[in-house]
N, C-alpha and C. Protein backbone atom coordinates (compact mmCIF):
# COMPACT_ATOMS: atom_id res chain seq x y z
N UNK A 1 0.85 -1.18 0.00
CA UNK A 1 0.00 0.00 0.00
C UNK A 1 0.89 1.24 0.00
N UNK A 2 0.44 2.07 -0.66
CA UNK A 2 1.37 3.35 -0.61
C UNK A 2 0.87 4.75 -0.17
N UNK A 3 1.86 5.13 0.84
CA UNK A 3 0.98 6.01 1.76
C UNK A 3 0.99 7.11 0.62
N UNK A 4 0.02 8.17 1.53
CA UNK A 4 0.07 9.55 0.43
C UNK A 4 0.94 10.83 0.55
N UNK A 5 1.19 10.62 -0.43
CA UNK A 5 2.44 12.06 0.12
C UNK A 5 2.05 13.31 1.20
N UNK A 6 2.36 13.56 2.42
CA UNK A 6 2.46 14.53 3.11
C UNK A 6 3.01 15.82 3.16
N UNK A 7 2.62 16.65 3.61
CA UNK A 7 3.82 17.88 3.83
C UNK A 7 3.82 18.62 4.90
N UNK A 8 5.04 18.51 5.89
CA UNK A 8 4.80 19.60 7.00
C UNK A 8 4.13 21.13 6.56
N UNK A 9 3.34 21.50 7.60
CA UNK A 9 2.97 22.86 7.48
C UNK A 9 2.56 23.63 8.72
N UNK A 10 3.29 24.43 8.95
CA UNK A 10 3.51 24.86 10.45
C UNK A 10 2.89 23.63 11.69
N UNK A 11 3.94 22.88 11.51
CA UNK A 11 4.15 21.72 12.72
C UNK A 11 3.07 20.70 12.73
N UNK A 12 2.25 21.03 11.52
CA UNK A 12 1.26 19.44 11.18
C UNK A 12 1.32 18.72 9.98
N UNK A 13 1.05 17.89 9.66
CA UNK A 13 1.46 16.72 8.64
C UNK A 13 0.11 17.04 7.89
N UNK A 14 0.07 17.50 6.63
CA UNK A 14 -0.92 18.06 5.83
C UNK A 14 -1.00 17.19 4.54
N UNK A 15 -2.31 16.31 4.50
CA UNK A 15 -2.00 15.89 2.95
C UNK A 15 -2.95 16.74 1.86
N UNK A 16 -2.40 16.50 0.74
CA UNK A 16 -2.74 17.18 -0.50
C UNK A 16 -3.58 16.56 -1.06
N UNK A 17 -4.81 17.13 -1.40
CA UNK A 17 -6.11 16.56 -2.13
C UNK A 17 -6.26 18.09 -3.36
N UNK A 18 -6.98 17.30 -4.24
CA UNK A 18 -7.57 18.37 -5.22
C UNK A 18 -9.09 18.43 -4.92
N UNK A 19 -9.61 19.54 -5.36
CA UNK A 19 -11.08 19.96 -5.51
C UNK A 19 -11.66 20.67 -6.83
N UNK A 20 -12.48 20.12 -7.44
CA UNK A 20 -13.02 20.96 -8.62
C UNK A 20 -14.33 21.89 -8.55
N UNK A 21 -13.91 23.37 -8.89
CA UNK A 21 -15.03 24.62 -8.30
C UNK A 21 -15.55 24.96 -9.84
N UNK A 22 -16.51 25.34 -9.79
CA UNK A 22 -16.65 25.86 -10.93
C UNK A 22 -15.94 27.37 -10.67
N UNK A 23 -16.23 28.20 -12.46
CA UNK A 23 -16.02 29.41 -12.28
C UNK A 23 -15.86 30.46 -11.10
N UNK A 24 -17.46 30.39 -10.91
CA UNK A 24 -17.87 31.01 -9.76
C UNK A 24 -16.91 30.82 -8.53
N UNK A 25 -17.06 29.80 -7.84
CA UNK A 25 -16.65 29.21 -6.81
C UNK A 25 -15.05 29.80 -6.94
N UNK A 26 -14.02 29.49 -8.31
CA UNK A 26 -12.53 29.58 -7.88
C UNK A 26 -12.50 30.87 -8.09
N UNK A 27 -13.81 32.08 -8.59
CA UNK A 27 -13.28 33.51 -8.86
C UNK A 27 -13.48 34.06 -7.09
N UNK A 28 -14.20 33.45 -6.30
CA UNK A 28 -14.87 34.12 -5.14
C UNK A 28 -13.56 33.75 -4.30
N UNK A 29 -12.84 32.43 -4.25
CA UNK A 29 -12.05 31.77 -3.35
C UNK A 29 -10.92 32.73 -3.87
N UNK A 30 -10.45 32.92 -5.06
CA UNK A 30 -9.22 33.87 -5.31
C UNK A 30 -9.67 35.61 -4.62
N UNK A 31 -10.51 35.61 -4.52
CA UNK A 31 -10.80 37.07 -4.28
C UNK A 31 -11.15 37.05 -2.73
N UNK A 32 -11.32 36.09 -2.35
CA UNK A 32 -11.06 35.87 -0.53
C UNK A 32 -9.87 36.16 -0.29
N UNK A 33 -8.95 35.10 -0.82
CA UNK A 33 -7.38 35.17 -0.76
C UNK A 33 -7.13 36.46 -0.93
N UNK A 34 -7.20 36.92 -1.72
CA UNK A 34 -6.67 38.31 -2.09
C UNK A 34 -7.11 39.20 -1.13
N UNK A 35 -8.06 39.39 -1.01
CA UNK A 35 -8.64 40.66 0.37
C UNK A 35 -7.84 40.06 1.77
N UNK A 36 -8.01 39.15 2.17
CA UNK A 36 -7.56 38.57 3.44
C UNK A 36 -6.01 38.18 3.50
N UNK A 37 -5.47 38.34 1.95
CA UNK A 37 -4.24 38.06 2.42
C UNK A 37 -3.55 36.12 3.08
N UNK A 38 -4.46 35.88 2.61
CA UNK A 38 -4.13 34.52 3.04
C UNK A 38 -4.03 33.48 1.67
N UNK A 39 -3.51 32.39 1.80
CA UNK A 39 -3.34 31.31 0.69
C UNK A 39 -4.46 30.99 0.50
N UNK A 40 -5.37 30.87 -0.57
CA UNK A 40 -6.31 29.60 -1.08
C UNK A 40 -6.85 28.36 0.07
N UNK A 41 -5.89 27.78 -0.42
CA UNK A 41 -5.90 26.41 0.48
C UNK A 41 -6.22 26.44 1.81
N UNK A 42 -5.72 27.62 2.73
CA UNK A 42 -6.14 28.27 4.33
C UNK A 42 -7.49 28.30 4.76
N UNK A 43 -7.97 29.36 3.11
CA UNK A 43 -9.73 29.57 3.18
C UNK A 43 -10.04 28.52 3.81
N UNK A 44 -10.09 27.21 2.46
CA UNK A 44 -10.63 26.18 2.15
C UNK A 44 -10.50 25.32 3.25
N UNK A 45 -9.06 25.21 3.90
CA UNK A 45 -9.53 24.44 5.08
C UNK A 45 -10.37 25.21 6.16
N UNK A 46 -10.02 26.16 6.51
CA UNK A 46 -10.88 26.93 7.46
C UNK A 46 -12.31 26.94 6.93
N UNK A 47 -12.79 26.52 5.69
CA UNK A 47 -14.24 26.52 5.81
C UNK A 47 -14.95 25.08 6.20
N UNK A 48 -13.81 24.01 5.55
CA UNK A 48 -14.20 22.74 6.08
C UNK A 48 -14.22 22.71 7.58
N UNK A 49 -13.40 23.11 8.67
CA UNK A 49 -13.64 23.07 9.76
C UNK A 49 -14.55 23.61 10.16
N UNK A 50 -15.59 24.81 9.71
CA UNK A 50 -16.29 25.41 10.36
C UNK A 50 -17.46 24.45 10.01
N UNK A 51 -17.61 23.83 8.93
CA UNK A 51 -18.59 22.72 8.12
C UNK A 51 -19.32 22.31 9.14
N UNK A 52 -20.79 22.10 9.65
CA UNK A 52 -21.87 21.81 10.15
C UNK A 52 -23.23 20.69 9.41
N UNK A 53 -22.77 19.98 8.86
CA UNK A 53 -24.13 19.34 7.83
C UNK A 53 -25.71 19.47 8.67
N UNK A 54 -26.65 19.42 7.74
CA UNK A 54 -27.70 20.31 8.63
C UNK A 54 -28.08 18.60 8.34
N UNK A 55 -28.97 18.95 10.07
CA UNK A 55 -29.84 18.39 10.65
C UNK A 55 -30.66 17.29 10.15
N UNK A 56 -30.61 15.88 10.08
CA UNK A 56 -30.92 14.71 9.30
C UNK A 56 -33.24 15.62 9.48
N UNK A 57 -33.52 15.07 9.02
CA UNK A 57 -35.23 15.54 9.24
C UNK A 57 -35.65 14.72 9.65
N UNK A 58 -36.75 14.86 10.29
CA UNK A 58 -37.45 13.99 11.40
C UNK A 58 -38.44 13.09 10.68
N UNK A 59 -38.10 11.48 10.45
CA UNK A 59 -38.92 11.03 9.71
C UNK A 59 -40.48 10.22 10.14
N UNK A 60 -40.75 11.08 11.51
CA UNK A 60 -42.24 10.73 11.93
C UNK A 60 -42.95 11.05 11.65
N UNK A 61 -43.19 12.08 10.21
CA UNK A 61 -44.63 12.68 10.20
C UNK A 61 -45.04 13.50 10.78
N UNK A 62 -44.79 14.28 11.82
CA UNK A 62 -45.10 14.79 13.19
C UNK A 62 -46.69 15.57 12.54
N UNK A 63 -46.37 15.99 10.83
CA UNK A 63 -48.11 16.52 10.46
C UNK A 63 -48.89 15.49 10.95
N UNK A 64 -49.06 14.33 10.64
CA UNK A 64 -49.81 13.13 10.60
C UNK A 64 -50.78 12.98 12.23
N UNK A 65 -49.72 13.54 13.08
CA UNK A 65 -49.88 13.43 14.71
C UNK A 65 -51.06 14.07 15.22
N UNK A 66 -51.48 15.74 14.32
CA UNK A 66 -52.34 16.37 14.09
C UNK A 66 -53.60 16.03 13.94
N UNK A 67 -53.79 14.91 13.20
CA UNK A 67 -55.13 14.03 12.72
C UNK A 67 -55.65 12.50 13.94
N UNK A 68 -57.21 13.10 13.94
CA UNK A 68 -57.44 11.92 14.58
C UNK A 68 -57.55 10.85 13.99
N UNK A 69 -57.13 9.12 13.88
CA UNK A 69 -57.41 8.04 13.33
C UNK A 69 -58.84 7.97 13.23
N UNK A 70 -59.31 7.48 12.45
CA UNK A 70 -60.53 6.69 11.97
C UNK A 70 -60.99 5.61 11.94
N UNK A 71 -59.91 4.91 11.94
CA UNK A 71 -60.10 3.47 12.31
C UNK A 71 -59.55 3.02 13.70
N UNK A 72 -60.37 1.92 13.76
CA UNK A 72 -60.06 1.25 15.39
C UNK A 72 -58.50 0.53 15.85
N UNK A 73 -57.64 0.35 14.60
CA UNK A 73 -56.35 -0.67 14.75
C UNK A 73 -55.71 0.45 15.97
N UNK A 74 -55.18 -0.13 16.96
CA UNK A 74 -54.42 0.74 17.64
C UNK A 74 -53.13 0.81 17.54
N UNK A 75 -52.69 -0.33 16.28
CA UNK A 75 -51.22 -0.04 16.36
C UNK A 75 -50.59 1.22 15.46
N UNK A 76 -49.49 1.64 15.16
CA UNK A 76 -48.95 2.81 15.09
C UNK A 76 -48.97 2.71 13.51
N UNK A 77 -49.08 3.81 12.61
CA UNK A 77 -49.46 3.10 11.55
C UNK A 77 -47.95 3.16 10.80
N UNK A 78 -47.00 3.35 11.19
CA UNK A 78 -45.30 2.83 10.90
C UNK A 78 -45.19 1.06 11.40
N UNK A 79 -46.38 0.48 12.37
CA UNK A 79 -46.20 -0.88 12.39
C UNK A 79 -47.10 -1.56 11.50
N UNK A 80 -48.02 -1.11 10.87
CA UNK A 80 -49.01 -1.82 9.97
C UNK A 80 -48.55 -2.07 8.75
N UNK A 81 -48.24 -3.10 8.25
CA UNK A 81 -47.59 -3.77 7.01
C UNK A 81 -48.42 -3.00 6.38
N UNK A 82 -47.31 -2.71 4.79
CA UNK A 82 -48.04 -1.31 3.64
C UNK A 82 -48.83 -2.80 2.77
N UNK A 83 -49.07 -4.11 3.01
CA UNK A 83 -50.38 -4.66 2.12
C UNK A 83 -51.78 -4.24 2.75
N UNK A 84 -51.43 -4.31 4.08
CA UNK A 84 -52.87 -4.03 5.01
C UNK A 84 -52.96 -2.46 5.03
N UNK A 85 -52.24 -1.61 4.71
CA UNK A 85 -52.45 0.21 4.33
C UNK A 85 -53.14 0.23 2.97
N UNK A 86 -52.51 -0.53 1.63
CA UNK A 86 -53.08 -0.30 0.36
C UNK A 86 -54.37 -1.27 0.41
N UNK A 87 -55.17 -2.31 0.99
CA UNK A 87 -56.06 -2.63 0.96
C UNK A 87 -56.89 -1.84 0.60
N UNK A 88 -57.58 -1.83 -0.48
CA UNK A 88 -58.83 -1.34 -1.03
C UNK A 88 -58.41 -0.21 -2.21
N UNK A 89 -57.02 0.31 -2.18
CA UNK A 89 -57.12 1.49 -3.16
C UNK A 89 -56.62 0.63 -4.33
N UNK A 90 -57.72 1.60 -5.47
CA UNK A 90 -57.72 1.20 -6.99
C UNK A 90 -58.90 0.06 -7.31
N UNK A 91 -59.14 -0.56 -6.42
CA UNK A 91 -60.43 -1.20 -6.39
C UNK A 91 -61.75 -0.76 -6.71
């Protein structure tokens, strides 16, 4: 196996990856650099660290919770097999 080339950079072991931006993206990142005075690559890691992925969504329905049932089954209707849910539609 062959490791990946490294490079010290102020006292941490940094490896080198590429990224493809469009237009947009590499005219805004050069013009960061440029106002701030900093390398490219600095931005870019400093934005990955700040990186947050949003919030997975809540897959209960919670609208659904709103409505009273109609029918008598008391089980939850995430436990009712989907043959016994489609019973009757298209019929």
């Amino acid at each position: 196996m062959r490791l990946p080339y490294v490079m010290p950079y102020t006292g941490l072991l940094m490896r080198k990856t590429s990224i493809y931006l469009d237009d947009e993206q590499a005219d805004r990142l050069a013009r960061l650099a440029r106002a701030e005075g900093r390398p490219q690559a600095e931005i870019v890691r400093e934005a990955i660290s700040c990186y947050r992925p949003a919030p997975k969504r809540d897959r209960n329905f919670a609208l659904a919770g709103n409505f009273e049932r109609i029918d008598t089954d008391s089980r939850p209707i995430s436990e009712i097999p989907e043959d016994e849910l489609m019973r009757g539609f298209g019929e």
